[in-house]
PDB file of N, CA and C in Angstrom:
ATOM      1  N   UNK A   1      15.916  -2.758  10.009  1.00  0.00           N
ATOM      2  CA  UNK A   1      14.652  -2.712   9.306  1.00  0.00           C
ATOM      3  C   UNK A   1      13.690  -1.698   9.927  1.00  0.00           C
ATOM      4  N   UNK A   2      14.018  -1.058  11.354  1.00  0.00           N
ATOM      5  CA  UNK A   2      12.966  -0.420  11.639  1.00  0.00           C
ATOM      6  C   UNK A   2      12.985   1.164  10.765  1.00  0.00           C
ATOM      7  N   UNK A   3      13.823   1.673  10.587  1.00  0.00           N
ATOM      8  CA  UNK A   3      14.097   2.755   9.945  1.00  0.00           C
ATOM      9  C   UNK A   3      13.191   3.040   8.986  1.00  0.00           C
ATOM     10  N   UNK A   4      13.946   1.704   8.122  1.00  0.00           N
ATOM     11  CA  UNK A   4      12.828   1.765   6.494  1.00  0.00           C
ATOM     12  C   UNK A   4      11.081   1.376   6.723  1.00  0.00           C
ATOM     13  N   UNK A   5      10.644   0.661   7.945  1.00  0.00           N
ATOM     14  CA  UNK A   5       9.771   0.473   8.028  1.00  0.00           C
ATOM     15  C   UNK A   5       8.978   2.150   8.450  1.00  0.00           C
ATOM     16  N   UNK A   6      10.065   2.599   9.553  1.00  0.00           N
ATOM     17  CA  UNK A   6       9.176   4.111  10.010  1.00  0.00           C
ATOM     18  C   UNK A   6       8.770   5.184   9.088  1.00  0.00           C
ATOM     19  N   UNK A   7      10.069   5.030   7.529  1.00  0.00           N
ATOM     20  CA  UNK A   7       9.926   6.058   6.536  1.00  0.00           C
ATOM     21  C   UNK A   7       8.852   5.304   5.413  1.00  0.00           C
ATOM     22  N   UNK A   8       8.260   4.364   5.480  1.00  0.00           N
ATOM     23  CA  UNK A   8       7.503   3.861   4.848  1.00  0.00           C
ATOM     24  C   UNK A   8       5.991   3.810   5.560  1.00  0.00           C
ATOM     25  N   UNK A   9       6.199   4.017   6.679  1.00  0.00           N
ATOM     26  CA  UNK A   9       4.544   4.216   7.384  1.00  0.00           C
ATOM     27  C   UNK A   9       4.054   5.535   6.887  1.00  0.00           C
ATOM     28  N   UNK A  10       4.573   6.565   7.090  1.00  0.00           N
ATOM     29  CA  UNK A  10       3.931   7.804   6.488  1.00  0.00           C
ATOM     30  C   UNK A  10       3.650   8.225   4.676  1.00  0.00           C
ATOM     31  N   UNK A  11       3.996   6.857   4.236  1.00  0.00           N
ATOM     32  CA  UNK A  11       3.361   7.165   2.958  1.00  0.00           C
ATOM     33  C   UNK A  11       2.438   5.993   2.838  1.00  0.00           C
ATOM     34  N   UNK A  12       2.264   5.188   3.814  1.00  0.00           N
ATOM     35  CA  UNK A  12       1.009   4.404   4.065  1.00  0.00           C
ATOM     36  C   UNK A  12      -0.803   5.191   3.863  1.00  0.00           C
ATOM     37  N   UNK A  13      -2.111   4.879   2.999  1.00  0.00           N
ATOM     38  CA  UNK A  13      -2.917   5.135   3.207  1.00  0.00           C
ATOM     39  C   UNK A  13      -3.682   4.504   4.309  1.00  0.00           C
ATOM     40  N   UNK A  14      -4.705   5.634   5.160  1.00  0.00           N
ATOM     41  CA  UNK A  14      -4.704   5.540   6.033  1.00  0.00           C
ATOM     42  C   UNK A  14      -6.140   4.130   6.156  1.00  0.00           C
ATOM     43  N   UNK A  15      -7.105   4.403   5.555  1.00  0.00           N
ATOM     44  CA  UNK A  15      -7.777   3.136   4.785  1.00  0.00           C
ATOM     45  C   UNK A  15      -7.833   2.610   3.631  1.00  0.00           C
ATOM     46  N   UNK A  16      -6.999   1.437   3.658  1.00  0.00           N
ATOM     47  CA  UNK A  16      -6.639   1.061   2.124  1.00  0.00           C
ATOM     48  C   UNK A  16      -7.982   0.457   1.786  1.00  0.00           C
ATOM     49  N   UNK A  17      -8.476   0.079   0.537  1.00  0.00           N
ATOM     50  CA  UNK A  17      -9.556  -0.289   0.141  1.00  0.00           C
ATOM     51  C   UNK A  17      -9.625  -2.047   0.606  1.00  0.00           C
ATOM     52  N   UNK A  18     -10.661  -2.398   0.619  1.00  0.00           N
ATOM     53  CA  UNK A  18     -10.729  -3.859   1.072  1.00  0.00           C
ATOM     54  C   UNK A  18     -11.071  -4.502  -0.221  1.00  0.00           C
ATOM     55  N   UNK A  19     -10.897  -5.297  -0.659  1.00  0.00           N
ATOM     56  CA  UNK A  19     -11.098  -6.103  -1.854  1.00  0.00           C
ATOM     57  C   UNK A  19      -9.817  -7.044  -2.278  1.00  0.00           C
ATOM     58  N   UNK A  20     -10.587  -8.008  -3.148  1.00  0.00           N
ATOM     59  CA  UNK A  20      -9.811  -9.383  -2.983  1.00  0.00           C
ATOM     60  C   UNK A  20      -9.499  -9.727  -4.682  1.00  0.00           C
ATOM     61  N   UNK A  21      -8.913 -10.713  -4.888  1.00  0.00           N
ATOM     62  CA  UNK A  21      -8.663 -11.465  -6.229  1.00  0.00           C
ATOM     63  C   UNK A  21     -10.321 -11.849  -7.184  1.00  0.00           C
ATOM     64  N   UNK A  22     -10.173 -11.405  -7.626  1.00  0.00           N
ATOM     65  CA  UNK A  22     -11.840 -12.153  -8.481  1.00  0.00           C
ATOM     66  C   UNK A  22     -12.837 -11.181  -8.555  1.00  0.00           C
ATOM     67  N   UNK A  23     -13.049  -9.708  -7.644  1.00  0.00           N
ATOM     68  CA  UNK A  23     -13.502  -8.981  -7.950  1.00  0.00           C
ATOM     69  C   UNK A  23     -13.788  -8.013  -9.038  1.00  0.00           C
ATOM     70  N   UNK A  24     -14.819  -7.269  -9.133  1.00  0.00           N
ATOM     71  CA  UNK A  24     -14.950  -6.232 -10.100  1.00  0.00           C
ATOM     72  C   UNK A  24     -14.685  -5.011  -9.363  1.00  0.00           C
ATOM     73  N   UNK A  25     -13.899  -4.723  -9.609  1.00  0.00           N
ATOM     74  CA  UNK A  25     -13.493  -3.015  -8.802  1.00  0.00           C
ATOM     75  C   UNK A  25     -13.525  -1.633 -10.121  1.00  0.00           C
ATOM     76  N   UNK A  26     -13.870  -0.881  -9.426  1.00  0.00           N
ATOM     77  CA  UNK A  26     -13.788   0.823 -10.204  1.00  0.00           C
ATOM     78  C   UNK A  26     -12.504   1.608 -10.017  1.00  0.00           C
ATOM     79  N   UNK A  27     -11.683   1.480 -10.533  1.00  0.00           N
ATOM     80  CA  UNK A  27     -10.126   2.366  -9.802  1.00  0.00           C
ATOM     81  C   UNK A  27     -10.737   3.743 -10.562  1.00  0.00           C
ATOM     82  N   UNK A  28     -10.537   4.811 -10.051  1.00  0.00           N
ATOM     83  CA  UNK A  28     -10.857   6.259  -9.925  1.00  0.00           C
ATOM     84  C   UNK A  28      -9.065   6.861  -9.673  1.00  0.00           C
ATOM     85  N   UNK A  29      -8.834   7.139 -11.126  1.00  0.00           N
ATOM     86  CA  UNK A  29      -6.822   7.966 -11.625  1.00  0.00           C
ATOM     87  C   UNK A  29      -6.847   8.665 -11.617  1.00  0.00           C
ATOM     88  N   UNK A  30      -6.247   9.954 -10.810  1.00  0.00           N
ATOM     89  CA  UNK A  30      -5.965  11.365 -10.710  1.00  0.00           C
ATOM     90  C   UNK A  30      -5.255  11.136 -12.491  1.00  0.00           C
ATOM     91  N   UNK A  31      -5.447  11.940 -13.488  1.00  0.00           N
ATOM     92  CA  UNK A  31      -5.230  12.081 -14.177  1.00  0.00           C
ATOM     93  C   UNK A  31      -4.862  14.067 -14.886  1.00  0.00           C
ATOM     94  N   UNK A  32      -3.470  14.218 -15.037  1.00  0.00           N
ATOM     95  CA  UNK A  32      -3.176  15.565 -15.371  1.00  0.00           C
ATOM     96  C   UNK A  32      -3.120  15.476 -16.334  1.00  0.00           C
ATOM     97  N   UNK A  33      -3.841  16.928 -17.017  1.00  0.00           N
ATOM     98  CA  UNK A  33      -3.710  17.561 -18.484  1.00  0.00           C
ATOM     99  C   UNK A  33      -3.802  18.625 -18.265  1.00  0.00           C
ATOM    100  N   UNK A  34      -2.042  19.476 -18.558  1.00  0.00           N
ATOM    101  CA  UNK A  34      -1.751  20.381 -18.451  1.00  0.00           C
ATOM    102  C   UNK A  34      -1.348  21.132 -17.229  1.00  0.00           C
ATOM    103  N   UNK A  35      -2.141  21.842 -16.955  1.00  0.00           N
ATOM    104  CA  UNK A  35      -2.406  22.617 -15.655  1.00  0.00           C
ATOM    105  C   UNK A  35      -3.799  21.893 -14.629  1.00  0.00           C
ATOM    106  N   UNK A  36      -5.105  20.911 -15.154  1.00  0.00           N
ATOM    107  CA  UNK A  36      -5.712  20.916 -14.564  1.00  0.00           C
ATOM    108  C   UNK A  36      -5.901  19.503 -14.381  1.00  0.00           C
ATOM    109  N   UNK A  37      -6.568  18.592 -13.429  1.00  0.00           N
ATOM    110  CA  UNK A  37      -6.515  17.450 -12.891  1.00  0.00           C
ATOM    111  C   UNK A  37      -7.819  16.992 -13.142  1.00  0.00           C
ATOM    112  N   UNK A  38      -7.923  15.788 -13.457  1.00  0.00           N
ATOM    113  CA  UNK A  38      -9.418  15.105 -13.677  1.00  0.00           C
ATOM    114  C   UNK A  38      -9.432  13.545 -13.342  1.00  0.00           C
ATOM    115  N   UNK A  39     -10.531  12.644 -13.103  1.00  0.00           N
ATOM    116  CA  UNK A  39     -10.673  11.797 -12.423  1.00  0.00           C
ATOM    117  C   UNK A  39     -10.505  10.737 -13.835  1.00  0.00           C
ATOM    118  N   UNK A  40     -10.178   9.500 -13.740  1.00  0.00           N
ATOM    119  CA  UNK A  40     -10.639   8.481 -14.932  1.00  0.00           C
ATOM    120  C   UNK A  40     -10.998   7.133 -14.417  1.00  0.00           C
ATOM    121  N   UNK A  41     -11.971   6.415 -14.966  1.00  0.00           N
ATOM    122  CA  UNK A  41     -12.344   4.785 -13.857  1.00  0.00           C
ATOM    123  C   UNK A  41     -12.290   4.132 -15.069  1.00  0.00           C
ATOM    124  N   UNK A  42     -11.126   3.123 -14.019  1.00  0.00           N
ATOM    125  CA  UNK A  42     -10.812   2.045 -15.486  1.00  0.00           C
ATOM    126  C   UNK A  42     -11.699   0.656 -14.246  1.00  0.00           C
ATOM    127  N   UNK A  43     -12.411   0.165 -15.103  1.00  0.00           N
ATOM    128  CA  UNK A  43     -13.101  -0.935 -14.512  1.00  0.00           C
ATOM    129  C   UNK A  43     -12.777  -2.200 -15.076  1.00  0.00           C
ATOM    130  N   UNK A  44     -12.824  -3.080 -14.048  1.00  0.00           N
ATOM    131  CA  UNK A  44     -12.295  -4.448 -14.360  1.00  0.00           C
ATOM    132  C   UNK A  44     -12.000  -5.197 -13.536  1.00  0.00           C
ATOM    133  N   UNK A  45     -11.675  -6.507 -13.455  1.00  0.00           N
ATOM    134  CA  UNK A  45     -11.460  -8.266 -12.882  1.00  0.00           C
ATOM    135  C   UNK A  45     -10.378  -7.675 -12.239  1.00  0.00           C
ATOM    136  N   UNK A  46     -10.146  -7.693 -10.872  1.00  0.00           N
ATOM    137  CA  UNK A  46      -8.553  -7.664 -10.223  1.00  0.00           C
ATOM    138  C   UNK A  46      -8.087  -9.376 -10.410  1.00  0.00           C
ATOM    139  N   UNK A  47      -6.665  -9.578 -11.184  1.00  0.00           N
ATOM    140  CA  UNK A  47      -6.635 -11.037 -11.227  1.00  0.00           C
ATOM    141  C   UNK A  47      -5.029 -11.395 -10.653  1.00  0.00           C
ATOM    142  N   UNK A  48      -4.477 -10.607  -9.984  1.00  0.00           N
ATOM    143  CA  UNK A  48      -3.625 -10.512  -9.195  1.00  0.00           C
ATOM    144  C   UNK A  48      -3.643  -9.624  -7.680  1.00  0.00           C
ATOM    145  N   UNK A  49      -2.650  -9.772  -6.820  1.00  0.00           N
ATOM    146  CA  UNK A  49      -2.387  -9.045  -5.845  1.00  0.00           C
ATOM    147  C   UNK A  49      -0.852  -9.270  -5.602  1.00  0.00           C
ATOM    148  N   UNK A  50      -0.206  -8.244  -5.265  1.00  0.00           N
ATOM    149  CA  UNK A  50       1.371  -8.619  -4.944  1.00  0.00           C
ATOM    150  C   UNK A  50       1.381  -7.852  -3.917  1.00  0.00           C
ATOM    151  N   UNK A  51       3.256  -8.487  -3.224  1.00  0.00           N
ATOM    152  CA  UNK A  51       3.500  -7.639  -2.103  1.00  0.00           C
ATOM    153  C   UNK A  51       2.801  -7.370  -0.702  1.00  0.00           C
ATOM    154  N   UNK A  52       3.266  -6.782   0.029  1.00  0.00           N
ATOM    155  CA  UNK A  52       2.352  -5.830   0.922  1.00  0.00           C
ATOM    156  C   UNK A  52       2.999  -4.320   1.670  1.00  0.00           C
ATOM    157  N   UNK A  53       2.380  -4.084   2.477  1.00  0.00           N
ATOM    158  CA  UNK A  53       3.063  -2.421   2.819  1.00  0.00           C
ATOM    159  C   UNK A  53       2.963  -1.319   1.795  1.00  0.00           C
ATOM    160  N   UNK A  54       4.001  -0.606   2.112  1.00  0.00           N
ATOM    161  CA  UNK A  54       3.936   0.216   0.900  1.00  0.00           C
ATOM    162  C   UNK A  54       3.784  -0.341  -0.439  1.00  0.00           C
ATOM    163  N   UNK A  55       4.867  -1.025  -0.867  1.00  0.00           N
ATOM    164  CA  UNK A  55       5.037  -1.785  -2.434  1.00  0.00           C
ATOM    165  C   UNK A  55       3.648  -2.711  -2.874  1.00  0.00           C
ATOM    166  N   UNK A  56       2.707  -2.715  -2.087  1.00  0.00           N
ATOM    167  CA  UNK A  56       1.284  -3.494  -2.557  1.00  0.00           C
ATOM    168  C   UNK A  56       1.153  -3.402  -3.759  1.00  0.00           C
ATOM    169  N   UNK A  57       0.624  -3.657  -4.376  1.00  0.00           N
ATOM    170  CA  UNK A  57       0.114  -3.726  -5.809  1.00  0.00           C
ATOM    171  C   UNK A  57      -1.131  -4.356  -6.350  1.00  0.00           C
ATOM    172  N   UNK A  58      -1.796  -4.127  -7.380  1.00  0.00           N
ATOM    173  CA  UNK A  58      -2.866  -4.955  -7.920  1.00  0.00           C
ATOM    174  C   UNK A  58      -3.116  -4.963  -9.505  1.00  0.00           C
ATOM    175  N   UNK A  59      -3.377  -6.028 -10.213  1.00  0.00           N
ATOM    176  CA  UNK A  59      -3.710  -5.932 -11.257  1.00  0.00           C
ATOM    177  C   UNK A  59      -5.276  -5.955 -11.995  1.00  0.00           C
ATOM    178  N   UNK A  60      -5.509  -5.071 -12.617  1.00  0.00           N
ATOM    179  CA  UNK A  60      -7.245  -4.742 -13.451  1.00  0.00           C
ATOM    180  C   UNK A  60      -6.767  -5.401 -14.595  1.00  0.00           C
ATOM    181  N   UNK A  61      -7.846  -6.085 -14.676  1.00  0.00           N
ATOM    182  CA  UNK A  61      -8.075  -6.516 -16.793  1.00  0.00           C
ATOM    183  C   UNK A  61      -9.540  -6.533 -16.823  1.00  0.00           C
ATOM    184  N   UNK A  62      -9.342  -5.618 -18.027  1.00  0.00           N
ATOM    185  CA  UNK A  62     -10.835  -5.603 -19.208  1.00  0.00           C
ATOM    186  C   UNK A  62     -10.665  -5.587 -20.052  1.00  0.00           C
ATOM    187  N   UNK A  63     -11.827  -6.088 -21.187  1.00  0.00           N
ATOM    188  CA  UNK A  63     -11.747  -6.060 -22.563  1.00  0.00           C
ATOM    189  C   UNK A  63     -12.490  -4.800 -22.952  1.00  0.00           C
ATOM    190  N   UNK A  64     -11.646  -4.375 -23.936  1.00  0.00           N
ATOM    191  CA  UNK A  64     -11.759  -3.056 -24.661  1.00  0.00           C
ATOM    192  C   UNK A  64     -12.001  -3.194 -25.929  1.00  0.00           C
ATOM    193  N   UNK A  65     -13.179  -3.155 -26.979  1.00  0.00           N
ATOM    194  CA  UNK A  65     -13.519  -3.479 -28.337  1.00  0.00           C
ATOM    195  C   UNK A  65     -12.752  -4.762 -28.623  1.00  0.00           C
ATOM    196  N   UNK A  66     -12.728  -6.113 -27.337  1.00  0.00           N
ATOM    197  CA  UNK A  66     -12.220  -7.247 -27.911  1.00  0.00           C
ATOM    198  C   UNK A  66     -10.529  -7.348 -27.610  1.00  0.00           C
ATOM    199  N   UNK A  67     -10.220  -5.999 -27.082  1.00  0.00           N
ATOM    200  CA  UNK A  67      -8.397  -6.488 -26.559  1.00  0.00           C
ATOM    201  C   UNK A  67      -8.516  -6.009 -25.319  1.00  0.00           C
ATOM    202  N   UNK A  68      -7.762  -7.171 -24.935  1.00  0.00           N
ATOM    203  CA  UNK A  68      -7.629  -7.363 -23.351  1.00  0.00           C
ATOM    204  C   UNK A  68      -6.472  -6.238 -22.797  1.00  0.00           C
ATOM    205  N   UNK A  69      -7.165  -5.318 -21.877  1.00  0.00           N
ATOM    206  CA  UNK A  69      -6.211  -4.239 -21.359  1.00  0.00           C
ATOM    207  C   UNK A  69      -5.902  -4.944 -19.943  1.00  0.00           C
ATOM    208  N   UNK A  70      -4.537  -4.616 -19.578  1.00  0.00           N
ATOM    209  CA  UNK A  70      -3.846  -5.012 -18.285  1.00  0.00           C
ATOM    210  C   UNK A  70      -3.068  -3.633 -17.318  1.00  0.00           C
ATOM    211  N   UNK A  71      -4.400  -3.382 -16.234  1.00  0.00           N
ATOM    212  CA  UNK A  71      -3.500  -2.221 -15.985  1.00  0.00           C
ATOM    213  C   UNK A  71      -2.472  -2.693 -14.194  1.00  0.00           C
ATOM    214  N   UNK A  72      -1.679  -2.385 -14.002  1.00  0.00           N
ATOM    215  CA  UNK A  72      -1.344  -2.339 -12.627  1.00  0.00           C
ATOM    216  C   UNK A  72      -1.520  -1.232 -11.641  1.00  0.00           C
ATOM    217  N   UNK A  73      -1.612  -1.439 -10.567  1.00  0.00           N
ATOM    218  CA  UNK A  73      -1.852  -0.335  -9.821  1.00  0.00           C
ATOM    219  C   UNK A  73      -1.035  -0.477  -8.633  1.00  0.00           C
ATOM    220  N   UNK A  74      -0.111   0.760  -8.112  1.00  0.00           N
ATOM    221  CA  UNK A  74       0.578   0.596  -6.601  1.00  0.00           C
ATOM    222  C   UNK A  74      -0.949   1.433  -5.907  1.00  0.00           C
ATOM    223  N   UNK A  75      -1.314   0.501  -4.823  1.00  0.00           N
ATOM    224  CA  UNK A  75      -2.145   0.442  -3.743  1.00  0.00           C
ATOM    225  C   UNK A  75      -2.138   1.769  -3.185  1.00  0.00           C
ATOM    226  N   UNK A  76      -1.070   1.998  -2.475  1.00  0.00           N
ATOM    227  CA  UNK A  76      -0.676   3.549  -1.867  1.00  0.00           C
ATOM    228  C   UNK A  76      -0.478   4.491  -2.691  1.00  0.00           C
ATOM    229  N   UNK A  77      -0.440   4.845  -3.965  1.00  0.00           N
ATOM    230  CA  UNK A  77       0.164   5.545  -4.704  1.00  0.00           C
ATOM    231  C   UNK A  77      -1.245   6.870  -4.487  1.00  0.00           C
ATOM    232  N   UNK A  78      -0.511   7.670  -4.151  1.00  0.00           N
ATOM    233  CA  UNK A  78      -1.272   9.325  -3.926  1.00  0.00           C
ATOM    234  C   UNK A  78      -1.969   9.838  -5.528  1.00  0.00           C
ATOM    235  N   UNK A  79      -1.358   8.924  -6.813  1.00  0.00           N
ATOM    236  CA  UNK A  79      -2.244   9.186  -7.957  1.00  0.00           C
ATOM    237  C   UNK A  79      -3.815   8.575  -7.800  1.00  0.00           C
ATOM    238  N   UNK A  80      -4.078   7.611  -7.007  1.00  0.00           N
ATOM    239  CA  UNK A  80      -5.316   7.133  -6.659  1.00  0.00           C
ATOM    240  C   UNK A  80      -5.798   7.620  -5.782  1.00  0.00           C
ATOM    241  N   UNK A  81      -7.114   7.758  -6.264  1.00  0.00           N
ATOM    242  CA  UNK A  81      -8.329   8.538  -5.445  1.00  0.00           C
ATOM    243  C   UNK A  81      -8.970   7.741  -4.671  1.00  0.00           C
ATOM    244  N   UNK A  82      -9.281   6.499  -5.374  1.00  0.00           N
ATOM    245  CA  UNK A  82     -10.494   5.270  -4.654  1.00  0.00           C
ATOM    246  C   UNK A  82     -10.552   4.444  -5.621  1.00  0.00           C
ATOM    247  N   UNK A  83     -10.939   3.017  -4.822  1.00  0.00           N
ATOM    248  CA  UNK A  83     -11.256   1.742  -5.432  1.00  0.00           C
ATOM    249  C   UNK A  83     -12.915   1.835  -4.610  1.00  0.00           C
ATOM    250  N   UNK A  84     -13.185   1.108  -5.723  1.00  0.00           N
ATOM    251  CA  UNK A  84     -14.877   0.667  -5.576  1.00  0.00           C
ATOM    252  C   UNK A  84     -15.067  -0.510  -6.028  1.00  0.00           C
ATOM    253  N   UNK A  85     -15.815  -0.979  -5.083  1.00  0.00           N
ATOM    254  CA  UNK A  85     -16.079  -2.608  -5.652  1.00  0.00           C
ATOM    255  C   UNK A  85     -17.307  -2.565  -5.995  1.00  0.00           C
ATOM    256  N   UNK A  86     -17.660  -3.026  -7.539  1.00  0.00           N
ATOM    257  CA  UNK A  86     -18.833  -3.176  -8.324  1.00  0.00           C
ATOM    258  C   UNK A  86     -19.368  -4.727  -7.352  1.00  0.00           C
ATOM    259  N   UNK A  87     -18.605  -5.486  -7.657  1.00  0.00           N
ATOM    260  CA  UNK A  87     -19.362  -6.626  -7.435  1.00  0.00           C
ATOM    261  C   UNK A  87     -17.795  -7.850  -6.912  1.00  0.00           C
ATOM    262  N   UNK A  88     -17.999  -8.915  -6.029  1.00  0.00           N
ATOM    263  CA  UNK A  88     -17.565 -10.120  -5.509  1.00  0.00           C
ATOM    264  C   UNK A  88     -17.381 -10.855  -6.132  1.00  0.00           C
ATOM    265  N   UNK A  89     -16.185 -11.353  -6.636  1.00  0.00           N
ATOM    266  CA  UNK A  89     -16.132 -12.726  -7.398  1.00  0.00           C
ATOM    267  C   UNK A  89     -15.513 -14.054  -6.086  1.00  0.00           C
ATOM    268  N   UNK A  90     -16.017 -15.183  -6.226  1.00  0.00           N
ATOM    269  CA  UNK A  90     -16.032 -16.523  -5.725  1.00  0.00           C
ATOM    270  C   UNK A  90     -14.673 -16.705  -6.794  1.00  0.00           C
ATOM    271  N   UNK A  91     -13.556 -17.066  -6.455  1.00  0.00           N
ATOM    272  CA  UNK A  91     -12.495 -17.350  -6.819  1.00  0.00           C
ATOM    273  C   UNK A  91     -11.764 -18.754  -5.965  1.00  0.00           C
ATOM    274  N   UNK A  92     -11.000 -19.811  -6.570  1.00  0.00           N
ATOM    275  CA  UNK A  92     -10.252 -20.351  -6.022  1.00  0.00           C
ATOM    276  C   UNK A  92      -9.170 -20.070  -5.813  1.00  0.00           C
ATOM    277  N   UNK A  93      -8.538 -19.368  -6.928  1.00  0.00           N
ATOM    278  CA  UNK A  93      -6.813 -18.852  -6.712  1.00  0.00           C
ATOM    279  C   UNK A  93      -6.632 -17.586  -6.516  1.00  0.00           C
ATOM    280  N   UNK A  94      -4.946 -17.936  -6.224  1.00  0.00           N
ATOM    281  CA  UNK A  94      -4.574 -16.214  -5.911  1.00  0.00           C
ATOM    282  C   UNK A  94      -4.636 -15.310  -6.817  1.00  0.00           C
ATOM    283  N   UNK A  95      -3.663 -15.914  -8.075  1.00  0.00           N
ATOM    284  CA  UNK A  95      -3.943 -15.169  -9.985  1.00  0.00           C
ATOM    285  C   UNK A  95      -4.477 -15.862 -10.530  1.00  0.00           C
ATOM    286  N   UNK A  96      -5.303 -14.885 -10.975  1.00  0.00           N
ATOM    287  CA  UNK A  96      -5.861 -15.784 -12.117  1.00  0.00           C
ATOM    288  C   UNK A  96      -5.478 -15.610 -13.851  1.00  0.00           C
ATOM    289  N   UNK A  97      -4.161 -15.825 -13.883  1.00  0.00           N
ATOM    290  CA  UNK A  97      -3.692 -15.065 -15.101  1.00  0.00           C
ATOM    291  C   UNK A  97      -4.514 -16.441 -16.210  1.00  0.00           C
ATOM    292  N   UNK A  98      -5.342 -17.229 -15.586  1.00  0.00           N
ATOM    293  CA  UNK A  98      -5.534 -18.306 -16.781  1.00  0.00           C
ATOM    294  C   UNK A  98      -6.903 -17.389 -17.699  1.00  0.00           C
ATOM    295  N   UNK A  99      -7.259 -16.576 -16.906  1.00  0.00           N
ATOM    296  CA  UNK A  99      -8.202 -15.824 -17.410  1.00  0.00           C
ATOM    297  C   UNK A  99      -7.881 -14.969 -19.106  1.00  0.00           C
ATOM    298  N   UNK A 100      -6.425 -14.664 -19.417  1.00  0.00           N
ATOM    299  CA  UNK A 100      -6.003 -14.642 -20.456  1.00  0.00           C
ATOM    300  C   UNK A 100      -6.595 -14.966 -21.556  1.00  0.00           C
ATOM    301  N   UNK A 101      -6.903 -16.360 -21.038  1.00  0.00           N
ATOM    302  CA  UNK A 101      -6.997 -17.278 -22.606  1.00  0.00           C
ATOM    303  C   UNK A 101      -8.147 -17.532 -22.761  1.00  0.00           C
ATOM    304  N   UNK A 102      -9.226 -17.086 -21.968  1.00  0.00           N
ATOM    305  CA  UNK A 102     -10.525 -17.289 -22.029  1.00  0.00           C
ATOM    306  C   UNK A 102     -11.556 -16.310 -22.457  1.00  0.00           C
ATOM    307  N   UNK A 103     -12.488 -16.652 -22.870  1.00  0.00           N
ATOM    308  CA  UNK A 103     -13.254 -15.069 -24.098  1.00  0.00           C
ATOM    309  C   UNK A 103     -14.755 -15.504 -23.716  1.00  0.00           C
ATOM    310  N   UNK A 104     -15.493 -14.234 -23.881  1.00  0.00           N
ATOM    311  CA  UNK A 104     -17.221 -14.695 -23.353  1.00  0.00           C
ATOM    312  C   UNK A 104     -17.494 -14.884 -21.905  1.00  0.00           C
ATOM    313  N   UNK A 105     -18.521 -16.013 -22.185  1.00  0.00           N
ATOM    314  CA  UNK A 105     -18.986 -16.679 -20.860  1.00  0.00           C
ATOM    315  C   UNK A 105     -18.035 -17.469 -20.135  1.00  0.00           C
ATOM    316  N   UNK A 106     -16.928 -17.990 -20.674  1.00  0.00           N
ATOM    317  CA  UNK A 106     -15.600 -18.663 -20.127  1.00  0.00           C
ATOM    318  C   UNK A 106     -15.396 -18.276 -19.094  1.00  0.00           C
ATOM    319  N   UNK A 107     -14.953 -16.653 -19.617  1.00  0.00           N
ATOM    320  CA  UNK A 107     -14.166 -15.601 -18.443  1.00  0.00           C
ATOM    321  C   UNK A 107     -15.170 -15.387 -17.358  1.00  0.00           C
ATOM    322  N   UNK A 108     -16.468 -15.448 -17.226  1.00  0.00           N
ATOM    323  CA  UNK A 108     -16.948 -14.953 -16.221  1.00  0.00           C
ATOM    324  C   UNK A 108     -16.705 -15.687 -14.950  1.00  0.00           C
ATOM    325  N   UNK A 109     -16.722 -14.852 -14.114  1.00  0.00           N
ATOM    326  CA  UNK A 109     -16.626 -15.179 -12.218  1.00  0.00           C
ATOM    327  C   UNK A 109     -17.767 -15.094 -11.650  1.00  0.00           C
ATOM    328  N   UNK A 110     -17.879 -16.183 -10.966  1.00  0.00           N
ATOM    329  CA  UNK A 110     -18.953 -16.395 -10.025  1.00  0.00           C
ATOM    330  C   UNK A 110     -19.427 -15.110  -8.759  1.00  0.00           C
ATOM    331  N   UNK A 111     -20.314 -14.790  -8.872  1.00  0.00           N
ATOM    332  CA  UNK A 111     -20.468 -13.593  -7.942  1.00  0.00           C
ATOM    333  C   UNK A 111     -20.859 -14.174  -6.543  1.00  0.00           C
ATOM    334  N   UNK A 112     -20.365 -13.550  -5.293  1.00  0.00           N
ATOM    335  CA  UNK A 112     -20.565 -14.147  -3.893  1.00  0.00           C
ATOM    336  C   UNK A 112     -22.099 -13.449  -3.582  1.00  0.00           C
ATOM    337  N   UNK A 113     -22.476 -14.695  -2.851  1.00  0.00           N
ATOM    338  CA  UNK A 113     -23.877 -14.339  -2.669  1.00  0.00           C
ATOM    339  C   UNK A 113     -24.330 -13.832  -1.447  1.00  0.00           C
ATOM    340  N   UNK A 114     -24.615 -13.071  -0.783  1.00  0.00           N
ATOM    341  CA  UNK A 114     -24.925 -12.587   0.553  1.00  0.00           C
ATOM    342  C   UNK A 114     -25.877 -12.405   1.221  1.00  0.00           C
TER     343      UNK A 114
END
């Protein structure tokens, strides 16, 4: 295991973003068209986390004119620029995939108070 662990440290970022399940985060997508590169922020509820190390992962959901978009994101992936955290959600669980089925004021998360 040390091998795969040593060829997997150097595609490690060097500060991964800090943020948790229940948050509102800003993901910022290297996005190509064509020849030239541009930024895109998909904002939204992280309502998962998987993995760790390289293979990390996270999941964004927002509603978009009323349909629920689900994006995933690999953590390390060199297509990401930055996560930003809008705001803290007070969460009990790890996923919150129950968030699905809920619309309005339902869905909202409690913001941590500081």
């Amino acid at each position: 295991m040390d091998i795969i662990e040593s060829i997997e440290k150097e595609y490690l970022k060097q500060e991964p973003p800090k943020f948790n399940v229940g948050d509102t985060v800003k993901v910022f997508v290297k996005v190509v068209e064509g020849t030239s590169e541009r930024l895109q922020a998909f904002e939204g509820i992280v309502i998962a986390k998987k993995n760790g190390g390289v293979r990390e992962s996270f999941m964004v959901r927002r509603v978009s004119f009323g349909v629920g978009i689900e994006r995933t994101f690999p953590l390390h992936s060199p297509r990401i620029d930055r996560v930003e955290v809008v705001k803290r959600g007070r969460v009990r669980r790890a996923k919150l995939y129950y968030i699905r089925k809920l619309s309005g004021k339902a869905a909202k998360i409690k913001e941590v108070r500081r």
